[in-house]
Protein backbone atom coordinates (compact mmCIF):
# COMPACT_ATOMS: atom_id res chain seq x y z
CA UNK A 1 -26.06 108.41 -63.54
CA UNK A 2 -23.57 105.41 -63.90
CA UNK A 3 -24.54 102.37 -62.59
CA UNK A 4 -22.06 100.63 -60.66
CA UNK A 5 -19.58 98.46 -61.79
CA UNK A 6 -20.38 100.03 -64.97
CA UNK A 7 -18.14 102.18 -66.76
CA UNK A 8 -18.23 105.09 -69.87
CA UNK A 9 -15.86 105.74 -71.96
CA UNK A 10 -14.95 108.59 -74.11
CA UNK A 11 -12.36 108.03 -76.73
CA UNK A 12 -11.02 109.67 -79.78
CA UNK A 13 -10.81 107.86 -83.43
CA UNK A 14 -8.39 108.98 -85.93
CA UNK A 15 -6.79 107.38 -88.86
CA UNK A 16 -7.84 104.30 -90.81
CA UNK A 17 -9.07 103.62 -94.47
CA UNK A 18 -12.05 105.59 -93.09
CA UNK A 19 -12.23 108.38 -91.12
CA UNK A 20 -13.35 109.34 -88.51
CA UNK A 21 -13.99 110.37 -84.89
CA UNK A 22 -15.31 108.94 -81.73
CA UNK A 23 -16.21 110.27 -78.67
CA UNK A 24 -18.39 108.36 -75.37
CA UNK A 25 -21.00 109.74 -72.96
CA UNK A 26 -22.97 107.57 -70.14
CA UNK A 27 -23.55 104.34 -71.98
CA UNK A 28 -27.32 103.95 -74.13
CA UNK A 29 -28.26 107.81 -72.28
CA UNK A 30 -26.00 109.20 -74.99
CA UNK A 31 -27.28 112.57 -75.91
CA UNK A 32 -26.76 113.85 -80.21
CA UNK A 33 -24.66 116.45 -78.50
CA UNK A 34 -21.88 113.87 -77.42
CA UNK A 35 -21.37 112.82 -81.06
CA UNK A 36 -20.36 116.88 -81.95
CA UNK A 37 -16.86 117.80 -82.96
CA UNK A 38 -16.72 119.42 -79.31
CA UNK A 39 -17.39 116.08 -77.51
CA UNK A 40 -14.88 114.57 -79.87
CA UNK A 41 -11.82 117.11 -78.32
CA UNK A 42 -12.70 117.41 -75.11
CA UNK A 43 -13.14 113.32 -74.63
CA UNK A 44 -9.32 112.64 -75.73
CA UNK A 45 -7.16 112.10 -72.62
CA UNK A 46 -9.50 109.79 -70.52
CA UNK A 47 -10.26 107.03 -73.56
CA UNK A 48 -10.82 104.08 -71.77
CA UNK A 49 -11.15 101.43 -75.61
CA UNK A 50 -10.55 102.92 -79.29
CA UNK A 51 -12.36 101.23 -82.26
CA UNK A 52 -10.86 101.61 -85.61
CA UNK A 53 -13.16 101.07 -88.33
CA UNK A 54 -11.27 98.94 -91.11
CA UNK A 55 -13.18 99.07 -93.64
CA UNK A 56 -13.31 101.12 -96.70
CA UNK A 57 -15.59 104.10 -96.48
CA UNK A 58 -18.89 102.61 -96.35
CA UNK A 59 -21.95 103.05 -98.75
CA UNK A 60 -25.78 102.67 -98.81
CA UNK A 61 -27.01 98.98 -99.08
CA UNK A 62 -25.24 95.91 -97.36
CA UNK A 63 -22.38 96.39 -95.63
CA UNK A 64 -19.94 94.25 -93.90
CA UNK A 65 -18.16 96.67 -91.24
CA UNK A 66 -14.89 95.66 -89.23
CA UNK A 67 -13.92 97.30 -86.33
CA UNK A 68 -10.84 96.85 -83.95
CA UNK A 69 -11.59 97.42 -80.20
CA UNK A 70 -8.67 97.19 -77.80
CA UNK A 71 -8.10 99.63 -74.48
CA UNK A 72 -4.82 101.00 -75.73
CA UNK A 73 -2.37 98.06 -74.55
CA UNK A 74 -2.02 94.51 -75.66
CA UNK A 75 -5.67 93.49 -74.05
CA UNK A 76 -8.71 93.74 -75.69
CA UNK A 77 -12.20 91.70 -75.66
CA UNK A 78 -12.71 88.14 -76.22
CA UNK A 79 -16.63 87.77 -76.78
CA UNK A 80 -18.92 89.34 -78.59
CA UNK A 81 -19.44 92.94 -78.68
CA UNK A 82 -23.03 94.64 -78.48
CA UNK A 83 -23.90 97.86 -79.78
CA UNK A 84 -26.64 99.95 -81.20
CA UNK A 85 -26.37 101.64 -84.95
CA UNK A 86 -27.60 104.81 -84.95
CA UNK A 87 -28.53 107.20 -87.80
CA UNK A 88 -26.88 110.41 -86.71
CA UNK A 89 -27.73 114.15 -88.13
CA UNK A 90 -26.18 115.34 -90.83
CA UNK A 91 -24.41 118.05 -89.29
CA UNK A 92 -22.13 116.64 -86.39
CA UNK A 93 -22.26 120.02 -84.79
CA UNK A 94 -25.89 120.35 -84.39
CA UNK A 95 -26.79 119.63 -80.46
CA UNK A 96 -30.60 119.02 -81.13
CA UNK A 97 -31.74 115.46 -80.75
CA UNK A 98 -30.86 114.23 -83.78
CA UNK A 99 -29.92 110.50 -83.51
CA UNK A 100 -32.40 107.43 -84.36
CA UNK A 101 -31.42 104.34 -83.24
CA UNK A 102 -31.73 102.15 -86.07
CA UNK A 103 -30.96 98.41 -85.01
CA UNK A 104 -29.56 95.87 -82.28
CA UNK A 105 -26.45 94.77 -83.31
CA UNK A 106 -23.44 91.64 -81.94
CA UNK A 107 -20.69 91.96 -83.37
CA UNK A 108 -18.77 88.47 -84.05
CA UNK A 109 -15.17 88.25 -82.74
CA UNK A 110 -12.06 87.49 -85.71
CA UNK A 111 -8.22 87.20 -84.29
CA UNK A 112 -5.85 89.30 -86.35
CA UNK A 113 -2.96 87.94 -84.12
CA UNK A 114 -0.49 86.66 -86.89
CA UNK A 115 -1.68 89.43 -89.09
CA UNK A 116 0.81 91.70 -88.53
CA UNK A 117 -1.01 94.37 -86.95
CA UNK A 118 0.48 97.42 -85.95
CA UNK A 119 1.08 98.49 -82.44
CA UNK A 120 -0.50 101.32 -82.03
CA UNK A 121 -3.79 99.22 -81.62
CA UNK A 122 -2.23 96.55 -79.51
CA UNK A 123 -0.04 93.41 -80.08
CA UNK A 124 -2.98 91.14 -80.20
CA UNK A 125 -6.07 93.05 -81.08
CA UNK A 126 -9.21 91.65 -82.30
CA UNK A 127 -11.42 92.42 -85.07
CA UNK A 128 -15.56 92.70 -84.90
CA UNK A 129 -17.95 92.10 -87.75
CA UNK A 130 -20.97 93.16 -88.11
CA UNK A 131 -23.28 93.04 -91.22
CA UNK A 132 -25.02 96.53 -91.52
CA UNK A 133 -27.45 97.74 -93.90
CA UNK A 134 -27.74 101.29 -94.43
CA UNK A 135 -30.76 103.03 -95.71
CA UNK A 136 -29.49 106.57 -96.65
CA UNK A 137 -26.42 108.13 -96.85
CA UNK A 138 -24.78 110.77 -94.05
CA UNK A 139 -23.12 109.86 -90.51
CA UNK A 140 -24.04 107.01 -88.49
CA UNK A 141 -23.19 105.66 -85.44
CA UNK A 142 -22.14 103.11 -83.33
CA UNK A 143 -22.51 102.79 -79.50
CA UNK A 144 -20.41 99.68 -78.47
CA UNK A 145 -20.94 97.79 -75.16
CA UNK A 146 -17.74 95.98 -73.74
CA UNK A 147 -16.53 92.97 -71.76
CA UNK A 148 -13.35 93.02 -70.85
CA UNK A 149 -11.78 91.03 -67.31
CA UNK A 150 -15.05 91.60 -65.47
CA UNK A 151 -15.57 94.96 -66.32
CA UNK A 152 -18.57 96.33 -68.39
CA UNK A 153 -18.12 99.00 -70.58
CA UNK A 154 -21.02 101.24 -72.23
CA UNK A 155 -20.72 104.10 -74.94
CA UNK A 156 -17.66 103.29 -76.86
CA UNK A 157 -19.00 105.42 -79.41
CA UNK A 158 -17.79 105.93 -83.60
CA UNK A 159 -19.26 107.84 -85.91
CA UNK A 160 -18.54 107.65 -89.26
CA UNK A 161 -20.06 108.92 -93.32
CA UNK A 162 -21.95 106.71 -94.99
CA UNK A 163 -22.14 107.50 -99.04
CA UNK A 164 -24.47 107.09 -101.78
CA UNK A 165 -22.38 104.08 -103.04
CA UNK A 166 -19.34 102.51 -102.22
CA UNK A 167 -16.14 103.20 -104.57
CA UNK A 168 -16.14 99.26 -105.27
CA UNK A 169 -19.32 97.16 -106.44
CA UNK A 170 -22.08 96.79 -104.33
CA UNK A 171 -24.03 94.26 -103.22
CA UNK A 172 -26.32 93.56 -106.38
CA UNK A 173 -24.33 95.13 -108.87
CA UNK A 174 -23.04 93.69 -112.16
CA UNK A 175 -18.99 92.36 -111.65
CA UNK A 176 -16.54 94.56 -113.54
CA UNK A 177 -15.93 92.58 -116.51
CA UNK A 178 -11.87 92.71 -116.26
CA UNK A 179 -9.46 91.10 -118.49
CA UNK A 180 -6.42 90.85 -116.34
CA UNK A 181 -3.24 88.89 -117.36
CA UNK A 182 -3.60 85.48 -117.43
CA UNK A 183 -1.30 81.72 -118.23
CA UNK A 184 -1.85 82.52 -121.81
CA UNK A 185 -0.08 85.97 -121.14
CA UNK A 186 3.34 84.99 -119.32
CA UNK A 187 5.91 82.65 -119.07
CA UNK A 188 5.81 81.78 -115.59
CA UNK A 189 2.97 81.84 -113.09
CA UNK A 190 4.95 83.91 -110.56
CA UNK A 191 4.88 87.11 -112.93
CA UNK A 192 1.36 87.10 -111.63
CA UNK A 193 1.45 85.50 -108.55
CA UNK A 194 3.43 86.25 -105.53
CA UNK A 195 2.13 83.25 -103.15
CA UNK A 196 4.52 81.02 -102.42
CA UNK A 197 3.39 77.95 -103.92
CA UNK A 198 1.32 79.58 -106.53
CA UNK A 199 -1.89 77.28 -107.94
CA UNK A 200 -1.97 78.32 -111.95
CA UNK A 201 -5.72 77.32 -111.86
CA UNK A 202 -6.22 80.73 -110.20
CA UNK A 203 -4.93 82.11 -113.57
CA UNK A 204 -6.30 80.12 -116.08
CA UNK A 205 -9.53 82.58 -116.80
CA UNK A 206 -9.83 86.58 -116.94
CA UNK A 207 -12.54 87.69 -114.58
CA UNK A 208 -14.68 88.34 -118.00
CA UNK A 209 -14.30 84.80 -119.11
CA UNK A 210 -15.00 83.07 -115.37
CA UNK A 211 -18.72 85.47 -115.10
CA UNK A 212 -19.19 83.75 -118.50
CA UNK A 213 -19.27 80.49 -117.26
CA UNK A 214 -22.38 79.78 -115.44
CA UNK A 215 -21.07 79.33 -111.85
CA UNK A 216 -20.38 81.40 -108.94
CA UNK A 217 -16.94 83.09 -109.21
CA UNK A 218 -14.76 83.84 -106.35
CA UNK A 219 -12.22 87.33 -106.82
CA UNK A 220 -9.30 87.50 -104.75
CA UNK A 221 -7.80 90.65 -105.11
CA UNK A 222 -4.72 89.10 -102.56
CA UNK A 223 -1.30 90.29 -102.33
CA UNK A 224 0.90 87.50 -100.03
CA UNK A 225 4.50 89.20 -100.64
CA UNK A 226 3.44 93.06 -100.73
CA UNK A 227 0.35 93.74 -98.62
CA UNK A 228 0.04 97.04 -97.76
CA UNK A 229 -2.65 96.88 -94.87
CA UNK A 230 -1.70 97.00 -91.50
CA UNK A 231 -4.72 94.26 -90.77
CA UNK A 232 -3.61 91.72 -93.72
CA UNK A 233 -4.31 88.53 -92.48
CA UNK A 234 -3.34 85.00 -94.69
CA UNK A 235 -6.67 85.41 -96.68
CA UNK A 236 -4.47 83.39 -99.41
CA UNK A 237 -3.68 80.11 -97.31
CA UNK A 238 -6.91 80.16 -94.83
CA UNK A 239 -9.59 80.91 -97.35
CA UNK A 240 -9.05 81.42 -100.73
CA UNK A 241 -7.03 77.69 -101.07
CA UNK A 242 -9.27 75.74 -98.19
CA UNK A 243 -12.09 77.15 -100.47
CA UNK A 244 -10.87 75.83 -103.64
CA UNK A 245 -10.33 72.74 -102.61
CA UNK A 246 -13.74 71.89 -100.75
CA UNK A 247 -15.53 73.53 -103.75
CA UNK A 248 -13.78 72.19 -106.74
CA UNK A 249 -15.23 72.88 -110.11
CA UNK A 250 -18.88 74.17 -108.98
CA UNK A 251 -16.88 77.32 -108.40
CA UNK A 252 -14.04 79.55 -110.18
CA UNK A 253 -11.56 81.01 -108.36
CA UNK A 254 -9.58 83.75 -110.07
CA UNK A 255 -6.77 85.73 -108.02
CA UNK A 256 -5.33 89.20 -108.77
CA UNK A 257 -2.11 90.89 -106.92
CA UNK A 258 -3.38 94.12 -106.89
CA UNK A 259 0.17 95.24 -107.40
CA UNK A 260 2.47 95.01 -111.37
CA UNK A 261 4.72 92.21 -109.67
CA UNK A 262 7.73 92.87 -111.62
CA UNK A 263 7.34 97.03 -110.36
CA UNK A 264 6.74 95.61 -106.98
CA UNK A 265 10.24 93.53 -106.77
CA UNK A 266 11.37 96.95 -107.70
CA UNK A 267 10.12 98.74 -105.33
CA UNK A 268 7.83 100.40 -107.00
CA UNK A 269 3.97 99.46 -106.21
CA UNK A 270 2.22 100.25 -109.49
CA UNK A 271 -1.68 99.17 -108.85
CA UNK A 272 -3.29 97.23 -111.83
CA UNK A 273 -5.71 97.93 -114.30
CA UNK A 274 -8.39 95.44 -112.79
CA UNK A 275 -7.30 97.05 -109.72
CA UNK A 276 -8.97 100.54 -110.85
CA UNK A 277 -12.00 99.00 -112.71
CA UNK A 278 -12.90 97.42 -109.17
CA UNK A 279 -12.50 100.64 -107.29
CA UNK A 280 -10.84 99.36 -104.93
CA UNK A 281 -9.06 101.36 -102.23
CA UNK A 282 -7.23 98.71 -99.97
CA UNK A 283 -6.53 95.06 -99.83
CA UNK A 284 -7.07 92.14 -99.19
CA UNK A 285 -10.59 91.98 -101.02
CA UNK A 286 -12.59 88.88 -102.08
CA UNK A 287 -16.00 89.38 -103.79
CA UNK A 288 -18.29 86.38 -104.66
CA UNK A 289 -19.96 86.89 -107.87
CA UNK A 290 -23.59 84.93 -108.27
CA UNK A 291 -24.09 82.71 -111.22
CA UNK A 292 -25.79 85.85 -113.23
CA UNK A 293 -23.07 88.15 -112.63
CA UNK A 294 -23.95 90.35 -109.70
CA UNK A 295 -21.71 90.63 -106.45
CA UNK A 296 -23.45 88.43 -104.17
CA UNK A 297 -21.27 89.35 -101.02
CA UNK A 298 -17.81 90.65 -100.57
CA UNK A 299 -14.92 90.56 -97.83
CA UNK A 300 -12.55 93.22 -96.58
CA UNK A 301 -9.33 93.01 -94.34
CA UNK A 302 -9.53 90.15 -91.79
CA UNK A 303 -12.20 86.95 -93.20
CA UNK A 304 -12.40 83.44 -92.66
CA UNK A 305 -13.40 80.69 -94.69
CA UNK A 306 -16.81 79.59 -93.12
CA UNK A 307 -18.21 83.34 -93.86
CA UNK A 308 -17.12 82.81 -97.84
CA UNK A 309 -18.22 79.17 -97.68
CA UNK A 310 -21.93 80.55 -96.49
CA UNK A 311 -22.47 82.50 -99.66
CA UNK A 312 -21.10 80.08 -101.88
CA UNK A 313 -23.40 76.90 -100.20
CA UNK A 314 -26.62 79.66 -100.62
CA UNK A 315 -25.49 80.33 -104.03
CA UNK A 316 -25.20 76.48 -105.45
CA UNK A 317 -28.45 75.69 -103.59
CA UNK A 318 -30.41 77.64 -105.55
């Protein structure tokens, strides 16, 4: 039974870095059979809000997932958005009751509006962050609870694979030890930097030389001229710069384009080396790297300064 003033939605999730599907039932009452490929087809033409799940697929350990929540038109939520996690069964078709609910979660608002994001999620959509720890690997689940002009939504439901580990680091493991072009290596700084006003300090170390150092070490794997995500927000100009400058020389900061520059004026966008040794699958991506070497957090698609600030104030207080 719906209460009133209380609506369910059932919506369908496809495309993204990570997959996957989504389908709603009636709000926390949500049976496992509602998160079956079934559910998932027969819930398509009444979706009421579609989440989009930014991230890269998603891996056992810390995890810092992004999802974008708008109804389908240029509207979507501008608090905080509640939801459950939920450890699903392993086979999506199974209609036992197979879910357990594993934790409480709010998810903190980000603006992606001068991001450039594409339409099909809404002119101005917003992105939610939530920082999830998963325990084993398999589908999970989310079960969203929504705000939106005096309306309260329950059972925006996405379910999603987590794996065994992440194609990038992890939290806790050692940081590639890359030797990416630096100064030393060109004649100009903007054969290796596409920013506009590019700072050569970014380039003055290889990743192997900056984990050598002692201090925490900030990788910006940042792309200004040829971002390829459809959420790529200014990481360059709103964190990665504000950073450097309030940190100074506790930190390093070394930046990578992700993309052979002179290939990418071309046309062509040929990923680099440091690029593959990282794993990565998308960008932007910033990773802070602790004083001993191990990633100590990392960011994905749509950050802000204060969350990379956090680590790096934890980090130097120790």
């Amino acid at each position: 039974m719906t209460m009133p003033g209380v609506r369910t939605s059932r919506v369908f999730l496809g495309g993204a870095a990570l997959l996957l599907a989504a389908c709603g039932g009636e709000g926390d009452g949500v049976s496992a059979a509602h998160w079956d490929a079934y559910g998932i087809a027969e819930s398509q033409e009444d979706s009421e809000f579609t989440p989009i799940i930014l991230n890269s697929p998603l891996g056992v350990g810390p995890n810092r997932v992004e999802v974008a929540l708008t109804d389908g038109g240029a509207r979507s939520p501008a608090g905080p958005v509640t939801g459950q996690l939920y450890r699903l069964a392993d086979d999506p078709d199974e209609d036992s009751e197979a879910r357990v609910l594993h934790a409480e979660l709010s998810l903190s608002p980000r603006s992606i509006a001068t991001s450039g994001a594409s339409a099909s999620v809404g002119s101005s959509p917003t992105v939610y962050i939530a920082n999830v720890e998963f325990d084993a690997p398999g589908w999970w689940g989310l079960s969203l609870s929504v705000d939106l002009d005096g309306e309260h939504t329950e059972g925006v439901l996405v379910r999603f694979w987590v794996r065994e580990h992440t194609s990038e680091p992890a939290v806790g493991d050692p940081a590639p030890r890359s030797t990416q072009l630096t100064l030393r290596d060109v004649d100009d700084v903007t054969e290796i930097d596409s920013t506009v006003l590019p700072n050569p300090s970014f380039h003055d170390l290889t990743i192997a030389e900056a984990l050598d150092s002692g201090k925490p070490v900030v990788v910006a794997f940042v792309t200004p001229a040829f971002c390829q995500t459809r959420f790529c927000g200014p990481v360059m100009e709103s964190v990665i710069i504000p950073t450097s400058e309030q940190y100074g020389d506790r930190i390093h900061v070394v930046h990578v384009e992700p993309f052979n520059l002179a290939s990418a004026r071309e046309g062509r966008l040929e990923p680099v080396a440091a690029v593959q040794e990282w794993g990565l699958l998308q960008e932007p991506f910033v990773f802070i790297v602790a004083q001993d070497g191990t990633i100590a957090a990392k960011f994905e698609g749509i950050m802000e300064a204060e969350e990379v600030s956090a680590v790096l104030d934890a980090l130097l207080s120790e």
